[in-house]
Structures are given as structure tokens and as C-alpha cells.
N, C-alpha and C. Protein backbone atom coordinates (compact mmCIF):
# COMPACT_ATOMS: atom_id res chain seq x y z
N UNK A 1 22.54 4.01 22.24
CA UNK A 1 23.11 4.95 21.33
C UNK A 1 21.97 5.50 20.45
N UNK A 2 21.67 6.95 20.79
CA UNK A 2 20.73 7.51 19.35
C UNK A 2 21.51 8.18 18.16
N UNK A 3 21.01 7.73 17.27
CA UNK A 3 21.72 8.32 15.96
C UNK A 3 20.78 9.23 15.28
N UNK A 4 21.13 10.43 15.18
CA UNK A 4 20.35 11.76 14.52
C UNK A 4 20.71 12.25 13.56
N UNK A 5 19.98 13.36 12.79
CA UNK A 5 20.49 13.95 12.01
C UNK A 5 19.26 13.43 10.87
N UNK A 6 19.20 14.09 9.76
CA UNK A 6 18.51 13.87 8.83
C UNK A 6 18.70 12.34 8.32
N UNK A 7 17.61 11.86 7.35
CA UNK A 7 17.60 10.54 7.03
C UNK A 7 18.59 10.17 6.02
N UNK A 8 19.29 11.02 5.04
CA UNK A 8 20.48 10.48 4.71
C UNK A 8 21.69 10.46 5.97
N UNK A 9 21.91 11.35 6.81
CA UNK A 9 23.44 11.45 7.37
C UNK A 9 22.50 9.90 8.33
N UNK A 10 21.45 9.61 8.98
CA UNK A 10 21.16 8.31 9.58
C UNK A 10 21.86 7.37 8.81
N UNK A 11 21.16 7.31 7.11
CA UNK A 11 21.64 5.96 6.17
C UNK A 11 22.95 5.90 6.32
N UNK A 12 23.88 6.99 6.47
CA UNK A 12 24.83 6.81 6.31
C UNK A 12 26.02 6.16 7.67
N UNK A 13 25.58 6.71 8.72
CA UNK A 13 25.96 6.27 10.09
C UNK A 13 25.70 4.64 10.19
N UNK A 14 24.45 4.18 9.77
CA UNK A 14 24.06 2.78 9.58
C UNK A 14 25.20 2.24 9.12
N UNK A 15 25.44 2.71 8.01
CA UNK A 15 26.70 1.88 6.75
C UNK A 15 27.64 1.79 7.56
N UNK A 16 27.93 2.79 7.61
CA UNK A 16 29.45 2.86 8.58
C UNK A 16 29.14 1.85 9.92
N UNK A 17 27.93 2.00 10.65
CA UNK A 17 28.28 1.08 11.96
C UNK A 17 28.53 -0.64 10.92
N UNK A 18 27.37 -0.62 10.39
CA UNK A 18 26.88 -2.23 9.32
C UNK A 18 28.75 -2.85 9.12
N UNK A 19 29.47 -1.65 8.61
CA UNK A 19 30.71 -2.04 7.79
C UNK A 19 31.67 -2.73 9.18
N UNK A 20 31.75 -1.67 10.55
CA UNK A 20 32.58 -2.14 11.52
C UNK A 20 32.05 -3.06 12.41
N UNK A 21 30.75 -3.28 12.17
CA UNK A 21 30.35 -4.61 12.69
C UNK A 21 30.53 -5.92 11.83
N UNK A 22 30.61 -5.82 10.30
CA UNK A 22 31.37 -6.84 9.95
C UNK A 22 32.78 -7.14 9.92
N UNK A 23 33.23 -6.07 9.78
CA UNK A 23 34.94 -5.98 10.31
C UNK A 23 35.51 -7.20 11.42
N UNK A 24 34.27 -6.14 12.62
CA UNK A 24 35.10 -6.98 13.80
C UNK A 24 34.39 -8.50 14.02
N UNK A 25 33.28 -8.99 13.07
CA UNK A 25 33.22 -10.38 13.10
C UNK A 25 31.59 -10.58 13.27
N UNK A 26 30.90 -9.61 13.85
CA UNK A 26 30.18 -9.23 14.36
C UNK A 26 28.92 -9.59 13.57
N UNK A 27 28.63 -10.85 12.54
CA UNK A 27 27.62 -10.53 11.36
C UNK A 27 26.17 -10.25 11.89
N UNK A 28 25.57 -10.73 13.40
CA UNK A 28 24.56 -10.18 13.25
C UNK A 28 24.12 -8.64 13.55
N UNK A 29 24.86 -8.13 14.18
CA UNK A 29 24.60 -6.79 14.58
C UNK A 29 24.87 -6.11 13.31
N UNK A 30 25.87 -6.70 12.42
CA UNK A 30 25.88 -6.15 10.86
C UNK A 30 24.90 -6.05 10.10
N UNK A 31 24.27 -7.31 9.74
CA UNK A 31 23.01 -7.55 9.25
C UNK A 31 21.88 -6.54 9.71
N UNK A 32 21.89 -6.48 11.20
CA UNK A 32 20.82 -5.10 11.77
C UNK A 32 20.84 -4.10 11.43
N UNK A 33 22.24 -3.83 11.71
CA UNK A 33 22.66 -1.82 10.48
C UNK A 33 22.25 -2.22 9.17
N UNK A 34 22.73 -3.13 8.50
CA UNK A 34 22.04 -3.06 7.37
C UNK A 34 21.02 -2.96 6.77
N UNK A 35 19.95 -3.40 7.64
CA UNK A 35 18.76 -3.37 7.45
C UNK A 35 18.27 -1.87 8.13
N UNK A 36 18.62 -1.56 9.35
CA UNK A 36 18.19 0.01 9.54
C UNK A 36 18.63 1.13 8.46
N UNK A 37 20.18 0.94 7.99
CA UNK A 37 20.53 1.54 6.47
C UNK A 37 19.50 1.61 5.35
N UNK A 38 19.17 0.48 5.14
CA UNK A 38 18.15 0.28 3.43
C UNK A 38 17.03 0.96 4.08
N UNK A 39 16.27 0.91 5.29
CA UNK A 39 15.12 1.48 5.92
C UNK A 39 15.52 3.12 5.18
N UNK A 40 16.29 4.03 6.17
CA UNK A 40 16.59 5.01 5.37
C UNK A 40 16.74 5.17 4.14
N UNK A 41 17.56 4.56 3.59
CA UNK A 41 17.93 5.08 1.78
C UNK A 41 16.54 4.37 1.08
N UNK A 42 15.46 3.91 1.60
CA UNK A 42 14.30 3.94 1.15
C UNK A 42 13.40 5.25 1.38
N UNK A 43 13.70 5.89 2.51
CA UNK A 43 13.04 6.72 3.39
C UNK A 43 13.58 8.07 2.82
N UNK A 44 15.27 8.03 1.87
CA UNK A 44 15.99 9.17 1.47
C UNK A 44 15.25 9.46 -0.40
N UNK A 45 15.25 7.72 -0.69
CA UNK A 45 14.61 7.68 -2.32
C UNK A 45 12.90 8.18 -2.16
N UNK A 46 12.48 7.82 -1.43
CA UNK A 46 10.79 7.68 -1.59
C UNK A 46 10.20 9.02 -1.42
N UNK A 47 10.95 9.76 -0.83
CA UNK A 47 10.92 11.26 0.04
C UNK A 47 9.98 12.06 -1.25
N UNK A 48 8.91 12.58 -0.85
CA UNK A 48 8.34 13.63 -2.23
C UNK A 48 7.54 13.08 -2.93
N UNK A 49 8.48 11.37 -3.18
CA UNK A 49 7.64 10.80 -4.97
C UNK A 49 6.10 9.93 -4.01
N UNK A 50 5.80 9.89 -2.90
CA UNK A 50 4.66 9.25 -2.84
C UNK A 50 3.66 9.41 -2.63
N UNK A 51 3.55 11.22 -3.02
CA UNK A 51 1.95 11.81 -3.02
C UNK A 51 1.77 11.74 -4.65
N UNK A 52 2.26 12.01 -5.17
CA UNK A 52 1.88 12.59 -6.63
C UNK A 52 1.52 10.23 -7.51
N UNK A 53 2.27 9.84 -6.88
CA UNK A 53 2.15 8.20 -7.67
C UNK A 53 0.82 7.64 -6.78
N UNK A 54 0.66 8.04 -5.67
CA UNK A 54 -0.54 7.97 -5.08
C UNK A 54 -1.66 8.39 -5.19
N UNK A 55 -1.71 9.45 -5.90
CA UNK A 55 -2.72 10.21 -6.38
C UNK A 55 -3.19 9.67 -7.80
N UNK A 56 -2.10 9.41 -8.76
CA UNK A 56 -2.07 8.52 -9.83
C UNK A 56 -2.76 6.83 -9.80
N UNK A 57 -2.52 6.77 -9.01
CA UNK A 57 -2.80 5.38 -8.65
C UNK A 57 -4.45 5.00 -8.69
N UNK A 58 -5.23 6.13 -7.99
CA UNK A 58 -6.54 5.80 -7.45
C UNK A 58 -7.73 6.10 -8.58
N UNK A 59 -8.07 4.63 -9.27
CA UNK A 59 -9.06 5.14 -9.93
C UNK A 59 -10.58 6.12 -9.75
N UNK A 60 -10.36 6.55 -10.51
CA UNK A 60 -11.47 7.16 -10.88
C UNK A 60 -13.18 6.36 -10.14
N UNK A 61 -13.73 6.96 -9.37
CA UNK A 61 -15.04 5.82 -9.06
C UNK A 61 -16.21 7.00 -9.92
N UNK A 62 -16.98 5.97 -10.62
CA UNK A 62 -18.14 6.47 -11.45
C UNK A 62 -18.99 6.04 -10.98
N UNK A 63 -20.27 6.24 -10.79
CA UNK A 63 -21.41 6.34 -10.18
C UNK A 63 -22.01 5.09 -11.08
N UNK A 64 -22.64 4.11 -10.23
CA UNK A 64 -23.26 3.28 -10.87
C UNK A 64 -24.76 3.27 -10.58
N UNK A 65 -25.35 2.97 -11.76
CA UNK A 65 -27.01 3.32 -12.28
C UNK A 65 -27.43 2.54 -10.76
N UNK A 66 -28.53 2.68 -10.37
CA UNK A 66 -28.85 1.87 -8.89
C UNK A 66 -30.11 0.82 -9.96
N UNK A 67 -29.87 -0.39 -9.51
CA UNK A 67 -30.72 -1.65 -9.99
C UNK A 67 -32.37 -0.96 -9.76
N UNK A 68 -33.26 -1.95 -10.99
CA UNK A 68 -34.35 -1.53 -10.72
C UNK A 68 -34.80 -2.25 -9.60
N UNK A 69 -36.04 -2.15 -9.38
CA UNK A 69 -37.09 -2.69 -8.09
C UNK A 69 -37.05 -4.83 -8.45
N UNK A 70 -37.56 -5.05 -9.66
CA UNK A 70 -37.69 -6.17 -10.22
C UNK A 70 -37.09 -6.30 -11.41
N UNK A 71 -36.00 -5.92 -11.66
CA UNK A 71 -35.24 -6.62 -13.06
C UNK A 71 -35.51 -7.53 -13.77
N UNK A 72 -36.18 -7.29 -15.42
CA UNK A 72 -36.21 -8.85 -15.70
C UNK A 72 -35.41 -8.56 -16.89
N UNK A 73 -35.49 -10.29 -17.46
CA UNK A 73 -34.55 -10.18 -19.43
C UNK A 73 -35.49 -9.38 -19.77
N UNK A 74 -34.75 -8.88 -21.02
CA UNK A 74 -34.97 -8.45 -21.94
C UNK A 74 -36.17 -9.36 -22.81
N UNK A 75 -35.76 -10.49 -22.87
CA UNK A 75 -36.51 -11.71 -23.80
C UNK A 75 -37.88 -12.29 -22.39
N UNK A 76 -37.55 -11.91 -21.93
CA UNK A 76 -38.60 -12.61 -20.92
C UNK A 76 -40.12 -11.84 -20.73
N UNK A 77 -41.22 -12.69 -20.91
CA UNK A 77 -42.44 -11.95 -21.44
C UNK A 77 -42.97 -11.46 -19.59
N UNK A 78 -43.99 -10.64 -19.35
CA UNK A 78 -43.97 -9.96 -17.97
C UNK A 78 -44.97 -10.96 -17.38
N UNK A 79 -44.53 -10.83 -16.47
CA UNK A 79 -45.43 -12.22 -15.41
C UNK A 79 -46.45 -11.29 -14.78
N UNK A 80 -47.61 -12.00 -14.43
CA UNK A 80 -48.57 -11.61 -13.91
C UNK A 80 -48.61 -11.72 -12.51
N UNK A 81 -49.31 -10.82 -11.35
CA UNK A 81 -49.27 -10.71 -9.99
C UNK A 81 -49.69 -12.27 -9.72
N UNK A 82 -49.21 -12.61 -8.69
CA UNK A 82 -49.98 -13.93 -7.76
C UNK A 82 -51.44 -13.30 -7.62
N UNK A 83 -52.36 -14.53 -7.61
CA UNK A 83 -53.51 -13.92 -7.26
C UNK A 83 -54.33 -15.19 -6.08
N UNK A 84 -55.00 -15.11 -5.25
CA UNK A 84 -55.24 -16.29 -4.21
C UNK A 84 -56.29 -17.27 -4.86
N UNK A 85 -56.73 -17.51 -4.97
CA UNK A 85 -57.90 -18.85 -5.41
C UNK A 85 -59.26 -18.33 -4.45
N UNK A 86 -60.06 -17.86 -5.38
CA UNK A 86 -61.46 -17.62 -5.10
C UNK A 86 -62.77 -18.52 -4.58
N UNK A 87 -62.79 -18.66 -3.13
CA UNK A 87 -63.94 -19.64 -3.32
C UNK A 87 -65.00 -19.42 -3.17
């Protein structure tokens, strides 16, 4: 069976199968519409709102200074090159 039509008249076909499958006793095939139902009426709510909260969402990236060559403290006095032993 395919069920068509836009994603509310889907949510809504769901309900209706979900409801006569619990009727006739049927709870897991109920449980399945139900869950293909909420799929839609997520798919009917979310519709539009998830470019603009997505766009909101993504911080800002700022450029970070690139490290020097040899970083030292601040407090730390400058070290002198290695040098080999002269003989």
C-alpha cells in the first residue's frame, strides 16, 4: 500500500490506519503507524523553521593569530644557541 499526498494528509492517513490497527487488536502494526505519523507531524512542524535556526546556530569562526616559531614566557630570560665544544 503507498500512501501519498502531501506530508500532513500522509500524518494524517497514519493516524487513521495507527487508530484501526488498534481497534482491531492489532498493537504492533499500531505502534508502526504511529511512529510513521509523528515522522510526518515532525516533517509538517519542522517544515521552513530549519534554515533560519541553522544559520543561527553556527558560530561565528575568528581567525586565530598563528603561534610564533619558538614561543617563550614572558618571565623567562632568552636562552642562548647550542654551541659544540671546541677542541
Amino acid at each position: 500500500m503507498k500512501v501519498r499526498g502531501n506530508a500532513n494528509q500522509i500524518c494524517e492517513k497514519y493516524l487513521s490506519l495507527a487508530r484501526d490497527a488498534a481497534t482491531a487488536g492489532d498493537r504492533i502494526m499500531a505502534e508502526n503507524y504511529f511512529q510513521h505519523a509523528e515522522h510526518y507531524y515532525r516533517v509538517v512542524n519542522g517544515d521552513g523553521q530549519r534554515t533560519p535556526q541553522h544559520q543561527q546556530r553556527q558560530p561565528q569562526v575568528a581567525e586565530k593569530p598563528q603561534p610564533a616559531e619558538n614561543p617563550q614566557p614572558a618571565d623567562a630570560a632568552p636562552t642562548e644557541p647550542a654551541t659544540e665544544p671546541q677542541s
